[in-house]
N, C-alpha and C. Protein backbone atom coordinates (compact mmCIF):
# COMPACT_ATOMS: atom_id res chain seq x y z
N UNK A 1 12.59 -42.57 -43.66
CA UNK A 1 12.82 -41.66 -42.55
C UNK A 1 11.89 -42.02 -41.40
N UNK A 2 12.63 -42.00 -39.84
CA UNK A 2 11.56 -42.78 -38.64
C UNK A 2 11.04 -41.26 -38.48
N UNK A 3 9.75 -41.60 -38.01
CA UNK A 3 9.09 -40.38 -37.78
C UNK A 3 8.32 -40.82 -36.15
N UNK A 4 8.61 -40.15 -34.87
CA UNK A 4 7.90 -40.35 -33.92
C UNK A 4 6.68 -39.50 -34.01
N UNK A 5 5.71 -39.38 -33.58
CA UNK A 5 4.16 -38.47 -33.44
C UNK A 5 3.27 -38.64 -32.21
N UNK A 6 3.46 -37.88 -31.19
CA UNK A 6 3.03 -37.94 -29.96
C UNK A 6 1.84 -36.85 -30.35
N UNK A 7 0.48 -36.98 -29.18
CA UNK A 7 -0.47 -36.79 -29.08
C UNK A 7 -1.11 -37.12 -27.80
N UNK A 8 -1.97 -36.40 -27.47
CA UNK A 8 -2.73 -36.48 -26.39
C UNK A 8 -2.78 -35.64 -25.27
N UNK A 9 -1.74 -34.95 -25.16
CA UNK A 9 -1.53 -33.74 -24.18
C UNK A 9 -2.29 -32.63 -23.85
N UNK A 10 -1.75 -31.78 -23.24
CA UNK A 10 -3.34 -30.82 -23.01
C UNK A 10 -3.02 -30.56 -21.53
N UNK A 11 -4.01 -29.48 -21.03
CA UNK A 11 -4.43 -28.82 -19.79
C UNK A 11 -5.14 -29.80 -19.05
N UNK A 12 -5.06 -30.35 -17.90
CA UNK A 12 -6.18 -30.84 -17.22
C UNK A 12 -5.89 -30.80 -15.78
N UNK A 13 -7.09 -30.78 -14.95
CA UNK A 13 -7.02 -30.54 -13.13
C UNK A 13 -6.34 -31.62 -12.66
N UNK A 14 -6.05 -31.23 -11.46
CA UNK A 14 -5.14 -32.12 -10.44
C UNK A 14 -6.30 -32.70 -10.37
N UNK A 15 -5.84 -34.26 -10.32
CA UNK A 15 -6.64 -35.57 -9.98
C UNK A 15 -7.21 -36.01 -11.66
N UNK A 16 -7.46 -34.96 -12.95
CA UNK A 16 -7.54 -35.90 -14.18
C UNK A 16 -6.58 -36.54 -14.76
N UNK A 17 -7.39 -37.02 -15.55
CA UNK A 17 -6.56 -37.83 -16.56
C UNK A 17 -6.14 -37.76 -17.66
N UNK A 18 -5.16 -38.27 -18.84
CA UNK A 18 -4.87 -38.13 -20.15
C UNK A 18 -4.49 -39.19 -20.43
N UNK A 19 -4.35 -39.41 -22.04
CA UNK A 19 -3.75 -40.76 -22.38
C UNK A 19 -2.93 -40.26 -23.39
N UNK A 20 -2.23 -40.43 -23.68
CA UNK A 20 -0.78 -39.69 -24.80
C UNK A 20 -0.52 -41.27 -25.94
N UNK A 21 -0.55 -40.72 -26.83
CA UNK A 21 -0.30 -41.35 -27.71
C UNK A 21 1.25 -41.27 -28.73
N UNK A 22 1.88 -42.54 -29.11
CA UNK A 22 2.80 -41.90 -30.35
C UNK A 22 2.72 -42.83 -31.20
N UNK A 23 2.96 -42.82 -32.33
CA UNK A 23 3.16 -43.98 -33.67
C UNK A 23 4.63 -43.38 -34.25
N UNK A 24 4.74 -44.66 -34.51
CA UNK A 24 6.17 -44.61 -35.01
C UNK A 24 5.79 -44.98 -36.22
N UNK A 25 6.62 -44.33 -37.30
CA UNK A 25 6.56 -44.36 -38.66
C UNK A 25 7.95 -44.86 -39.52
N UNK A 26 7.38 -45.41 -40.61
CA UNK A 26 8.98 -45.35 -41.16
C UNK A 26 9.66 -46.63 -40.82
N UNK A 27 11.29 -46.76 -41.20
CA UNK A 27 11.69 -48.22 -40.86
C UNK A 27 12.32 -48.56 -39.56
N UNK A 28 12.17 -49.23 -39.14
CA UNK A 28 12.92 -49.10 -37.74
C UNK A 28 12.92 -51.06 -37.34
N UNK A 29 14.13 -51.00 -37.23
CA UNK A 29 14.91 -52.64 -37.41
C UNK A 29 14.81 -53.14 -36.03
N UNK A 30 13.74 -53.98 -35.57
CA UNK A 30 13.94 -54.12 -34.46
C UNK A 30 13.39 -53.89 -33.27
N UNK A 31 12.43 -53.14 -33.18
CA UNK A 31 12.12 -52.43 -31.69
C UNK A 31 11.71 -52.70 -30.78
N UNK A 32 12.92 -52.75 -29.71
CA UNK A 32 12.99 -53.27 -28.88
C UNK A 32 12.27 -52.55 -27.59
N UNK A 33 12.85 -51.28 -27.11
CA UNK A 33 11.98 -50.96 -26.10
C UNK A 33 11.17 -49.75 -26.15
N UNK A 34 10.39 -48.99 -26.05
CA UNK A 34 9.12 -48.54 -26.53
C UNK A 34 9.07 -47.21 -25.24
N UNK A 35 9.04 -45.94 -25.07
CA UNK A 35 9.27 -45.67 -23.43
C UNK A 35 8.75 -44.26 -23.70
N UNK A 36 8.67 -43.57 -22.56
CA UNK A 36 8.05 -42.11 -22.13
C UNK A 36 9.27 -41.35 -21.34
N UNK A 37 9.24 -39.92 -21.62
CA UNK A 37 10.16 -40.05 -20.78
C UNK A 37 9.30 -38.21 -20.96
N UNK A 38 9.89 -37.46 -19.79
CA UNK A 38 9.55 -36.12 -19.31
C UNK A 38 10.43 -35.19 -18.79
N UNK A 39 10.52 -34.26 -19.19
CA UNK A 39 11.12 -32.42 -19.01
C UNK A 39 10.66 -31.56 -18.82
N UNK A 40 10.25 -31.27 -16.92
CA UNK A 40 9.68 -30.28 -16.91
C UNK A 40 10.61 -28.77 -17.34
N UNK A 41 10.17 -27.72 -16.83
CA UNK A 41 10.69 -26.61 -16.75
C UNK A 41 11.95 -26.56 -15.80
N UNK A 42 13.73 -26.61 -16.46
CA UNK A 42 14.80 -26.21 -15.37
C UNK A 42 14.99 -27.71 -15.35
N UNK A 43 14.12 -28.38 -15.76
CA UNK A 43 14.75 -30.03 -15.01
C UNK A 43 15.38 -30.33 -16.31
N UNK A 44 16.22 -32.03 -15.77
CA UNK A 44 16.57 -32.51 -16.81
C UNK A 44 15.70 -33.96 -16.94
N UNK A 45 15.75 -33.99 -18.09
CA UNK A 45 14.69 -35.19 -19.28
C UNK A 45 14.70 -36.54 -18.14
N UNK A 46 13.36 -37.22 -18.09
CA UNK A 46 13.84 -38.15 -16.69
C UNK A 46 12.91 -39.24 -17.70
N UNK A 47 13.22 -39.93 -17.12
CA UNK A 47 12.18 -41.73 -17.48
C UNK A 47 11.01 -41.86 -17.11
N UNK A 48 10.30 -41.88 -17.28
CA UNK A 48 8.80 -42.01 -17.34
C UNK A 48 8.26 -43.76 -16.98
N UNK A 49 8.14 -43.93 -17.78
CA UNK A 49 7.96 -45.88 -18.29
C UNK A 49 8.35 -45.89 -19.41
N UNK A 50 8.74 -47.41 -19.56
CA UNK A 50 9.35 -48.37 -20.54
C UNK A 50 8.04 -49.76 -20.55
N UNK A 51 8.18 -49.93 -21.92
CA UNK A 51 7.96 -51.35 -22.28
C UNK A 51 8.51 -52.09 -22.99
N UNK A 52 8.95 -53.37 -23.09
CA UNK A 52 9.69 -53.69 -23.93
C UNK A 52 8.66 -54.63 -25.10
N UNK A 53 9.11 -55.71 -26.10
CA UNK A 53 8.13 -56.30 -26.96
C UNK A 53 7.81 -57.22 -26.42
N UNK A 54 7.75 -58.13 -24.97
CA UNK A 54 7.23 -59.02 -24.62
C UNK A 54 6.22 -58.73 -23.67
N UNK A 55 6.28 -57.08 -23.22
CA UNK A 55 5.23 -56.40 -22.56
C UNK A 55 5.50 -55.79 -20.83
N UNK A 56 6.95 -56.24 -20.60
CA UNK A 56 7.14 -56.29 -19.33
C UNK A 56 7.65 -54.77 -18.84
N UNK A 57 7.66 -53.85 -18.00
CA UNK A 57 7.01 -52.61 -18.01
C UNK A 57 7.82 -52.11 -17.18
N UNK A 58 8.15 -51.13 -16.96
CA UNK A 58 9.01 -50.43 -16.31
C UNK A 58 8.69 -48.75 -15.81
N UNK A 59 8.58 -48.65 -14.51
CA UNK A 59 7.84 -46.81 -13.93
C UNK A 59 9.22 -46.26 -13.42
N UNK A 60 9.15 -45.52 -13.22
CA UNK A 60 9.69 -44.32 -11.97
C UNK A 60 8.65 -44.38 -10.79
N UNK A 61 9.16 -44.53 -9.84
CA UNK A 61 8.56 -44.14 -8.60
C UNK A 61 7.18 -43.69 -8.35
N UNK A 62 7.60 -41.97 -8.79
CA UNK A 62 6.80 -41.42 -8.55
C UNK A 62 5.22 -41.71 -9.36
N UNK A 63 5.34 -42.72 -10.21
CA UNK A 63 3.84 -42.62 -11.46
C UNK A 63 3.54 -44.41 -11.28
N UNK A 64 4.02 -44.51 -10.20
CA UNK A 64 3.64 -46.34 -10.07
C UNK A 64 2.44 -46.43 -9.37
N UNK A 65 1.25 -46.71 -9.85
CA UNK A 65 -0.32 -47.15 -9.88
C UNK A 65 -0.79 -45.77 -10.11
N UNK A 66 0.07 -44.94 -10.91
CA UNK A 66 -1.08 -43.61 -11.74
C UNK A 66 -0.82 -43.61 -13.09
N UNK A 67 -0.21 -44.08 -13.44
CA UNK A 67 0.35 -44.63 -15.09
C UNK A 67 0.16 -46.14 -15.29
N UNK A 68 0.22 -46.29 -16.53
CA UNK A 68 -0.13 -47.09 -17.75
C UNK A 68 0.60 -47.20 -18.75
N UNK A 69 1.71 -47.93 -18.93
CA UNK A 69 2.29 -47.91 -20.22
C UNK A 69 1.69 -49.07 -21.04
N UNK A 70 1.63 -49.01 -22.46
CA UNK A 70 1.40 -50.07 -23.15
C UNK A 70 1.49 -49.84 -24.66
N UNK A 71 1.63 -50.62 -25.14
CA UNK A 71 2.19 -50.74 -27.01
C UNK A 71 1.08 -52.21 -28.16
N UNK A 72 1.15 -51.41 -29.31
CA UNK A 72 0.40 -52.18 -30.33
C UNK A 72 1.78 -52.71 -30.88
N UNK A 73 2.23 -53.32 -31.23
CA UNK A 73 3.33 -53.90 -31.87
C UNK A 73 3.19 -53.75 -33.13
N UNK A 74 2.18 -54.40 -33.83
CA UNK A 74 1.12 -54.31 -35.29
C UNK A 74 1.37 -52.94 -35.39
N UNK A 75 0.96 -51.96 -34.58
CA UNK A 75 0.66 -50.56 -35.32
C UNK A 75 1.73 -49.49 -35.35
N UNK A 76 3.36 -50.07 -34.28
CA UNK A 76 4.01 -49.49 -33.70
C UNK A 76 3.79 -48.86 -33.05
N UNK A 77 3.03 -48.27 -31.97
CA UNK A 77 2.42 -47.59 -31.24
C UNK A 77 2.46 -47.80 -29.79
N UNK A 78 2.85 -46.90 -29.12
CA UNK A 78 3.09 -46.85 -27.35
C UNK A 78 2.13 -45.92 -26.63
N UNK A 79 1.70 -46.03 -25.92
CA UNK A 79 0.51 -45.39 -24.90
C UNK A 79 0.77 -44.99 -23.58
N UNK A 80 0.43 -43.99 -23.05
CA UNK A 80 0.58 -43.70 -21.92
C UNK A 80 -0.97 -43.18 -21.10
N UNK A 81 -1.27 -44.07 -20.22
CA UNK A 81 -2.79 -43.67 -19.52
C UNK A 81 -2.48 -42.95 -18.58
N UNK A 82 -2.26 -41.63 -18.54
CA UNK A 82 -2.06 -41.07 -17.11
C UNK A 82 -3.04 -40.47 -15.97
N UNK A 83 -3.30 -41.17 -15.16
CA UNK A 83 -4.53 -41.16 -13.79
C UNK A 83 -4.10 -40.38 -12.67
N UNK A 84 -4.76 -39.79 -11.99
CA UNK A 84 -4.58 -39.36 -10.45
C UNK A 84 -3.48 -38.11 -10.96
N UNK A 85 -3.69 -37.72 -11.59
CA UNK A 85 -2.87 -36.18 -12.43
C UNK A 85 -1.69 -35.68 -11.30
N UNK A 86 -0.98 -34.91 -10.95
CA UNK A 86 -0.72 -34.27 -9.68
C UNK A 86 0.06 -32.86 -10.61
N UNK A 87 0.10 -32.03 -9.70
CA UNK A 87 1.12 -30.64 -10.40
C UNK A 87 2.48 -31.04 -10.80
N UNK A 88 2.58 -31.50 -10.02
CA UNK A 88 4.42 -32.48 -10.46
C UNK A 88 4.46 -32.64 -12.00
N UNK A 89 3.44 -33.77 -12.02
CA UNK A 89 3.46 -34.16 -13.30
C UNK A 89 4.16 -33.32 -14.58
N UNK A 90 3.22 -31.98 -14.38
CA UNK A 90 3.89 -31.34 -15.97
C UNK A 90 4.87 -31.14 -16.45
N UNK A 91 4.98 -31.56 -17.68
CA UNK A 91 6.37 -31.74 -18.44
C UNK A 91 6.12 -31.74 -19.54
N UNK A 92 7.23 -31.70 -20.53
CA UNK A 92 6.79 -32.08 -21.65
C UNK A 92 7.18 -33.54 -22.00
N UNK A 93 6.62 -34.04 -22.53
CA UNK A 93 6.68 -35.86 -22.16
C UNK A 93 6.90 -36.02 -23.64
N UNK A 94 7.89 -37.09 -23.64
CA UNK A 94 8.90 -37.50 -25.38
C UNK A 94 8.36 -38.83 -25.37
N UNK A 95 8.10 -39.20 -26.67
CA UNK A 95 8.26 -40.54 -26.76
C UNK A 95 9.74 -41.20 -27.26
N UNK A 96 9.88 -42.62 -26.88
CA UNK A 96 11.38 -42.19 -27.33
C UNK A 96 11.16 -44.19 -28.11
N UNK A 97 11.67 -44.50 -28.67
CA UNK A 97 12.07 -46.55 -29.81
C UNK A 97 13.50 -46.52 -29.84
N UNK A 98 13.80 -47.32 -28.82
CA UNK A 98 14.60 -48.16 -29.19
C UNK A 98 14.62 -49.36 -29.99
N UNK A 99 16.03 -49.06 -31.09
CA UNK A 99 15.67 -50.04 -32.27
C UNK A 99 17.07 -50.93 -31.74
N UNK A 100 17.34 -52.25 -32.97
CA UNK A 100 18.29 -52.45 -32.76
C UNK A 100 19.53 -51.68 -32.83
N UNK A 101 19.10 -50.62 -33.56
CA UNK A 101 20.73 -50.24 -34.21
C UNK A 101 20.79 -48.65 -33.79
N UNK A 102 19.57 -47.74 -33.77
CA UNK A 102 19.66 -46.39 -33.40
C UNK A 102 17.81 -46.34 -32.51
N UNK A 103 18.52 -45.22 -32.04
CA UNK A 103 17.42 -44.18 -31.26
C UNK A 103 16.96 -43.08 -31.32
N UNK A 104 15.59 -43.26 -30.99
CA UNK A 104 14.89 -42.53 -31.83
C UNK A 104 13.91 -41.55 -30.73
N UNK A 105 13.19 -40.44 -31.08
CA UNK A 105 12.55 -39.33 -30.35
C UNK A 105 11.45 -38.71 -31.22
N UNK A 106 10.45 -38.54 -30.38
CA UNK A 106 9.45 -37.79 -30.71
C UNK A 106 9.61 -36.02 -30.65
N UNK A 107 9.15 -35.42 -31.07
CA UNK A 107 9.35 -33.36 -30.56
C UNK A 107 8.79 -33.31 -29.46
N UNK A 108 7.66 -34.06 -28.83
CA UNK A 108 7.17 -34.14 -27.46
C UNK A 108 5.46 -33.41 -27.69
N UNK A 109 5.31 -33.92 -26.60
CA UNK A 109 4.09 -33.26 -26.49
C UNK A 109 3.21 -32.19 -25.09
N UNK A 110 2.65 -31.51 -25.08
CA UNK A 110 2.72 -30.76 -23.27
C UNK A 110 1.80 -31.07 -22.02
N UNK A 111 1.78 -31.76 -21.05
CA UNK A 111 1.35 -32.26 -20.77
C UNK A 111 1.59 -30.76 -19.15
N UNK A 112 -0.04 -30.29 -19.05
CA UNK A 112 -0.49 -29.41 -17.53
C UNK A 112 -0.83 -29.36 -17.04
N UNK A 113 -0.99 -29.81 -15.83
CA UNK A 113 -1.54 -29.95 -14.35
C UNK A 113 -1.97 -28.94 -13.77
N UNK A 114 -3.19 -28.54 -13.55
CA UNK A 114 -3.35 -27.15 -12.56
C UNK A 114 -3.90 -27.20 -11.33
N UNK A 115 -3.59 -26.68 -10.17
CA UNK A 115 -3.91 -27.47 -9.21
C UNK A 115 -5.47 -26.67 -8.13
């Protein structure tokens, strides 16, 4: 059974930082792209960053030079460094593995900006 496990979330001021963590557990054939993705309140689920296994990286707009995506391959594991905080930000932020064959999700974790 794949098991996603996000971590790192929490309360913090406009302008900190967090780093969110997930490990992927379990079998998973393949994994190809590795990604973040976020739901605030009323919105719908949006893209965050992507990485894929050769490392090449993918933002949204709005989090390009305040984010950090990155992955252990060895440990299955994807990272998110999030810098320069803003109120926007909060959401609840998913981790999500793409495998070869299915896709996969974390329960999320809460990520709050106060300004």
């Amino acid at each position: 059974q794949v098991q996603l496990v996000e971590s790192g979330g929490g309360l913090v001021q406009t302008g900190g930082s967090l780093r969110l963590s997930c490990v992927a557990s379990g079998r998973i054939f393949r994994i190809n792209v590795m990604g973040w993705y976020r739901q605030a309140p009323g919105k719908q689920r949006e893209l965050v960053a992507t990485i894929i296994s050769s490392g090449i990286t993918n933002y949204r707009d709005s989090v390009k030079g305040r984010f950090t995506i990155s992955r252990d391959n060895v440990k299955n594991t994807v990272y998110l460094q999030m810098n320069s905080l803003k109120p926007e930000d909060t959401a609840v932020y998913y981790c999500n593995v793409k495998g070869a064959i299915n896709d996969y999700w974390g329960k999320g974790t809460l990520v709050t900006v106060s300004s």
